[in-house]
N, C-alpha and C. Protein backbone atom coordinates (compact mmCIF):
# COMPACT_ATOMS: atom_id res chain seq x y z
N UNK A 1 220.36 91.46 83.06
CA UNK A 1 219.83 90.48 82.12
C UNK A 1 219.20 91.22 80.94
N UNK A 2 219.42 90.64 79.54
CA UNK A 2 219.24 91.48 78.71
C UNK A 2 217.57 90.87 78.37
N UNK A 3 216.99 92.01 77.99
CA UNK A 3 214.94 91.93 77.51
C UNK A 3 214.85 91.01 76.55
N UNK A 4 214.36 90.28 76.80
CA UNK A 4 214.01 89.10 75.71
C UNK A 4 212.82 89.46 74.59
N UNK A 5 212.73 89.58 73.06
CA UNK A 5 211.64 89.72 72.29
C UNK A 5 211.18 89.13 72.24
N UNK A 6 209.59 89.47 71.34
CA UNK A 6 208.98 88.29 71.12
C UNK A 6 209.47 88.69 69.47
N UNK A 7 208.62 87.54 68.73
CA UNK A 7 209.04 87.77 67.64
C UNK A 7 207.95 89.00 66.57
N UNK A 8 206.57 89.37 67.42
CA UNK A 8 206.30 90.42 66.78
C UNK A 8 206.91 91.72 67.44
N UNK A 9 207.41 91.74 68.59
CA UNK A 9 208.35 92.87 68.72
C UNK A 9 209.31 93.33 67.61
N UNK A 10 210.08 92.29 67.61
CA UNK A 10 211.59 92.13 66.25
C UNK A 10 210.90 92.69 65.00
N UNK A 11 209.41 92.10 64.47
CA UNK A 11 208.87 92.63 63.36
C UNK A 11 208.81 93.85 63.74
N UNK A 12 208.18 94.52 64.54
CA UNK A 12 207.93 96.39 64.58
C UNK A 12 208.95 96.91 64.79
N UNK A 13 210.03 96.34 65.33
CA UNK A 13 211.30 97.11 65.20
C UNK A 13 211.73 97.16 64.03
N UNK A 14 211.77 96.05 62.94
CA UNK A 14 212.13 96.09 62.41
C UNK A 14 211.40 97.18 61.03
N UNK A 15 210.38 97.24 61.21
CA UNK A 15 209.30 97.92 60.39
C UNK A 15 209.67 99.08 60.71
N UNK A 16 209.97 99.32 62.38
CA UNK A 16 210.07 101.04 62.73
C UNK A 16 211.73 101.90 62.21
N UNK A 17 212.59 100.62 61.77
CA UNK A 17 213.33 100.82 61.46
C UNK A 17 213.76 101.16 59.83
N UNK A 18 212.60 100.56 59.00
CA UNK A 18 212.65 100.58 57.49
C UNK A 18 211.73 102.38 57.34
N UNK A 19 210.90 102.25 58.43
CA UNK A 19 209.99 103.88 58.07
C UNK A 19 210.92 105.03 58.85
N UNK A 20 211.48 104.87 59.58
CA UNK A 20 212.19 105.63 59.79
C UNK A 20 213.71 106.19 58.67
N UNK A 21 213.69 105.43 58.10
CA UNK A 21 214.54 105.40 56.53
C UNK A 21 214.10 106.23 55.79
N UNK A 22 212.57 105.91 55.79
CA UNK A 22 211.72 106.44 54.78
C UNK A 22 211.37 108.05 54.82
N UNK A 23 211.36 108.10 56.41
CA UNK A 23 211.11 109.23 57.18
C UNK A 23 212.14 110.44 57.02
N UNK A 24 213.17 109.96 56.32
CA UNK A 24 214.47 110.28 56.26
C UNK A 24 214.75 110.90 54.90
N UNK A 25 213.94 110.62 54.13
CA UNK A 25 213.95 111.02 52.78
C UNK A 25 213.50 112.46 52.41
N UNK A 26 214.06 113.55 51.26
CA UNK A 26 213.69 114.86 51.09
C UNK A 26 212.41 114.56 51.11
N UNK A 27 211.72 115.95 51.88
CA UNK A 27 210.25 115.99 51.47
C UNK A 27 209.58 116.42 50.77
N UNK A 28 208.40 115.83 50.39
CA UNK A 28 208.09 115.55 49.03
C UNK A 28 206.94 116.46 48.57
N UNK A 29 206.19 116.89 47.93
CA UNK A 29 204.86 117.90 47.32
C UNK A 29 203.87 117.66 48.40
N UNK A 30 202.94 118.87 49.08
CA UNK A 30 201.72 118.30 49.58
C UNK A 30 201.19 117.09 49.16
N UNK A 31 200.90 117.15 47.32
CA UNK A 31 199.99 116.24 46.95
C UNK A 31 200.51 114.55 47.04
N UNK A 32 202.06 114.46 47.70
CA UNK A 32 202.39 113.33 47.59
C UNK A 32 202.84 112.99 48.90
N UNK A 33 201.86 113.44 50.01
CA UNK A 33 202.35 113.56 51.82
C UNK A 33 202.31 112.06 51.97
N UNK A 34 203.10 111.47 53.06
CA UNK A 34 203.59 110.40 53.55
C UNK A 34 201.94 109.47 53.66
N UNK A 35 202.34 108.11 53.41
CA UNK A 35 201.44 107.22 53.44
C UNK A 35 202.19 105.86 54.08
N UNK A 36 201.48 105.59 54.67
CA UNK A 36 202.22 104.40 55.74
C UNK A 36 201.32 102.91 55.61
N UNK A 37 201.72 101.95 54.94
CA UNK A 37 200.88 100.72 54.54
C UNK A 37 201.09 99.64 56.11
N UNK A 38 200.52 99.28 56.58
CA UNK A 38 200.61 98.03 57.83
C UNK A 38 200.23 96.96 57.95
N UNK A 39 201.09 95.98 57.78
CA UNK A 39 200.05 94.68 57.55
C UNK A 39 201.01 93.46 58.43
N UNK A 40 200.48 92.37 59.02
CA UNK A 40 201.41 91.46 59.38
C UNK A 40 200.73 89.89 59.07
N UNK A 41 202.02 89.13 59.54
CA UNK A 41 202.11 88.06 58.96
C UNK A 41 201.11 87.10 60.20
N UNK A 42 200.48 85.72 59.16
CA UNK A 42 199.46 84.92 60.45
C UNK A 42 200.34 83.74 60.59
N UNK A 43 201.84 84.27 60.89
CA UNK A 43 202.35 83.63 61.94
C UNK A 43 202.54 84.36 63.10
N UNK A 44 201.92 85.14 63.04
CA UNK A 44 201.91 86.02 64.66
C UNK A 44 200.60 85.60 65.49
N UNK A 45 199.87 84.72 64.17
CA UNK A 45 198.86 84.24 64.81
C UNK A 45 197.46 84.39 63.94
N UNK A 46 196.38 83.77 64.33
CA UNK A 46 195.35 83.48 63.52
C UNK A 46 193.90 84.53 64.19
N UNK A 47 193.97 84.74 64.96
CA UNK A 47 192.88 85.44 65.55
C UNK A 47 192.62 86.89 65.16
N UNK A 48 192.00 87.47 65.13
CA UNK A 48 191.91 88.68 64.56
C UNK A 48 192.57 90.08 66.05
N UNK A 49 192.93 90.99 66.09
CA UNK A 49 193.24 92.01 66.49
C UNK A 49 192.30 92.96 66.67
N UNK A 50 192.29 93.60 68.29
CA UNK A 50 191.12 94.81 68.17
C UNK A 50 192.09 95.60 69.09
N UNK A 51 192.27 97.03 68.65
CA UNK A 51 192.78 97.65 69.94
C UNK A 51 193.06 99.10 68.82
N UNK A 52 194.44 99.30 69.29
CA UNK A 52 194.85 100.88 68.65
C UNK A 52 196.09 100.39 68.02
N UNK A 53 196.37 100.79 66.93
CA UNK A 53 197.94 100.60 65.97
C UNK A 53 198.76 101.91 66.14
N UNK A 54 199.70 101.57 66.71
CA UNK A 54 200.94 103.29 66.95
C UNK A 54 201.53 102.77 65.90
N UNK A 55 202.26 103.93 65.53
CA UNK A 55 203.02 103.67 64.34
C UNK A 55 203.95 105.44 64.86
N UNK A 56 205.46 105.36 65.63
CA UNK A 56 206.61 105.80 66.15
C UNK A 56 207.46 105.99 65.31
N UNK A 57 208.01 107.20 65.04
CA UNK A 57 208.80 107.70 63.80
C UNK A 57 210.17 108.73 64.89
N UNK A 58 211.43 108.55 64.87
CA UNK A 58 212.27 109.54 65.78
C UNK A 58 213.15 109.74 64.39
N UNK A 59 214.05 110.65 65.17
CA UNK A 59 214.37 111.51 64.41
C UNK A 59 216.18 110.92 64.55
N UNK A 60 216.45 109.39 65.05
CA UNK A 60 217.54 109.28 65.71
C UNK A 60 217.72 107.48 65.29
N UNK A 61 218.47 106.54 65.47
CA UNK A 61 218.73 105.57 65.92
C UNK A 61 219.32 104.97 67.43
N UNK A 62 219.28 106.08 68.10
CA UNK A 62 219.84 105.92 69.93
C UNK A 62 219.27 104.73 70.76
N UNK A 63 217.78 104.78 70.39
CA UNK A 63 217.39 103.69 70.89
C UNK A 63 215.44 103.16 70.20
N UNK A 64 214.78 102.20 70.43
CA UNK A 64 213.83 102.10 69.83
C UNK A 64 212.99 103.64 70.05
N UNK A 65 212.45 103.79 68.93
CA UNK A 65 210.91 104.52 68.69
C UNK A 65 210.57 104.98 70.27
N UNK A 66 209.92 103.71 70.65
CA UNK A 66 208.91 104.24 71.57
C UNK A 66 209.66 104.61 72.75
N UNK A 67 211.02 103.80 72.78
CA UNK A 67 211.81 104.24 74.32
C UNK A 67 212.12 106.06 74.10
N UNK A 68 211.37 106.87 72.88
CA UNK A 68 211.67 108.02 72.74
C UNK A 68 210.66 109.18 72.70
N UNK A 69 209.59 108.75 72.91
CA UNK A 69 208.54 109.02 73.36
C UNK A 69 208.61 109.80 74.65
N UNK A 70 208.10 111.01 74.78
CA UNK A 70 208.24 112.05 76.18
C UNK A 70 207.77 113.18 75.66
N UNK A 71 208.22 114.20 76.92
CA UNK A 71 207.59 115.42 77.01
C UNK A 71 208.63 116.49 76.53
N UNK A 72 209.49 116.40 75.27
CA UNK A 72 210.16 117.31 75.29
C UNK A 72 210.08 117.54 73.41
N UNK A 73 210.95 118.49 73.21
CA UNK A 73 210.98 118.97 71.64
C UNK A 73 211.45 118.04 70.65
N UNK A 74 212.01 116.96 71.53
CA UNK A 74 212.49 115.84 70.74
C UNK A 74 212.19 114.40 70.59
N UNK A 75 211.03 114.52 71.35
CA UNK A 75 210.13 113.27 71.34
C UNK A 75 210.09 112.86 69.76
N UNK A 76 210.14 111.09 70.24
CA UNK A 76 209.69 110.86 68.85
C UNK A 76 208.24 110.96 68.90
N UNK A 77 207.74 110.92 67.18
CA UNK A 77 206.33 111.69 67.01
C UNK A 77 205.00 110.11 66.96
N UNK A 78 203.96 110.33 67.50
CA UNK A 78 203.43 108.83 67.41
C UNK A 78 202.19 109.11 67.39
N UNK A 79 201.55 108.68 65.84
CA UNK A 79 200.38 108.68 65.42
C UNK A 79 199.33 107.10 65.32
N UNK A 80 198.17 107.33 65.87
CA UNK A 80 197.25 106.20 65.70
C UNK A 80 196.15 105.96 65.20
N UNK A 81 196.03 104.77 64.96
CA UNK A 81 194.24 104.53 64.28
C UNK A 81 193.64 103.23 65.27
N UNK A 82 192.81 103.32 65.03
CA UNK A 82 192.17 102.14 66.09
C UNK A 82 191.55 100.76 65.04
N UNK A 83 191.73 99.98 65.75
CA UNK A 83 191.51 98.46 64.23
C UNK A 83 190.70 97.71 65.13
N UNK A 84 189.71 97.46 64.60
CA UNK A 84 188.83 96.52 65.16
C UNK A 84 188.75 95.26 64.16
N UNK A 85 188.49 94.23 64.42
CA UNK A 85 188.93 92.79 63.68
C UNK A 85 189.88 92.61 63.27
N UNK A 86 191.22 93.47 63.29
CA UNK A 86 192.25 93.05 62.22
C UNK A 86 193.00 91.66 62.14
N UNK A 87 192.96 90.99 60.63
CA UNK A 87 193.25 90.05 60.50
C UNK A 87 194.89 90.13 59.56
N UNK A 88 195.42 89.13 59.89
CA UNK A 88 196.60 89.00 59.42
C UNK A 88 196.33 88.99 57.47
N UNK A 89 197.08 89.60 57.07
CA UNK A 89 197.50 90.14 55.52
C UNK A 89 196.52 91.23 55.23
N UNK A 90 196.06 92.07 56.02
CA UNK A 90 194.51 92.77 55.72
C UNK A 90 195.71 94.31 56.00
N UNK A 91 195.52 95.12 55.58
CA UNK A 91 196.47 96.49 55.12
C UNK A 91 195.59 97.61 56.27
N UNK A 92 196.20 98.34 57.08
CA UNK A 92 195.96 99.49 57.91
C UNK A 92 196.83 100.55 57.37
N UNK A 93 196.08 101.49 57.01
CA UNK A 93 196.92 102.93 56.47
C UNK A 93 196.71 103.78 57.53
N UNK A 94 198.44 104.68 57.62
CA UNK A 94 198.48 105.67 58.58
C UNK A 94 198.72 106.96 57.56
N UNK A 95 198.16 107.80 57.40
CA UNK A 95 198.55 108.93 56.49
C UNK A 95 198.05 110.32 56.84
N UNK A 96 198.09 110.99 56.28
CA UNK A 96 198.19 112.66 56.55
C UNK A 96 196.71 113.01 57.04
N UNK A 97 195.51 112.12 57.19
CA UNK A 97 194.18 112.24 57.84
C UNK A 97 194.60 111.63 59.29
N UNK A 98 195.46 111.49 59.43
CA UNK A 98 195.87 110.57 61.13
C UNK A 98 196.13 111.32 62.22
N UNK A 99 195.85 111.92 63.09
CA UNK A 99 195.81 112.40 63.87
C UNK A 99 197.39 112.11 65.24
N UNK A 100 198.27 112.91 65.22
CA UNK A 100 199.24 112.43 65.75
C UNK A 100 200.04 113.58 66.57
């Protein structure tokens, strides 16, 4: 039986799939190191968010981000920040101070 999404799953795939594009691009001057904007829609809901934001970058399309996650040289790479209240349209940056 095939895994059913929800529909903010489909969004982060789909997000992990536009930065991984991005991820893909020549790299660019120190002074212009990767910056990662995060924000979602309050049809995912109205309540605010508290926990940790991953944000999963591979080096592949084989299968999602995180199903690539492990202990080897080819793990995909997965950096976080922690969000306390986050509210829908409110912006979380992941960038070169991120610890990953």
């Amino acid at each position: 039986m095939k895994k059913k999404h929800t529909p903010l799953a489909w969004q982060v795939s789909a997000l992990l799939a536009i930065l991984f594009c991005q991820a893909c691009q020549p790299a660019k001057k120190e002074s212009e190191s990767a910056r990662f904007a995060i924000t979602f829609s309050d049809s995912l809901g109205k309540d605010a968010f508290d926990g940790r934001l991953l944000l999963m970058l591979a080096k592949n399309d084989k299968s999602e981000p995180r199903d690539q996650v492990g202990d080897n040289p080819e793990s995909a790479q997965v950096f976080g920040v922690d969000v306390e209240g986050w509210k829908a349209g409110e912006v979380k940056t992941v960038d070169a101070s991120v610890f990953g």
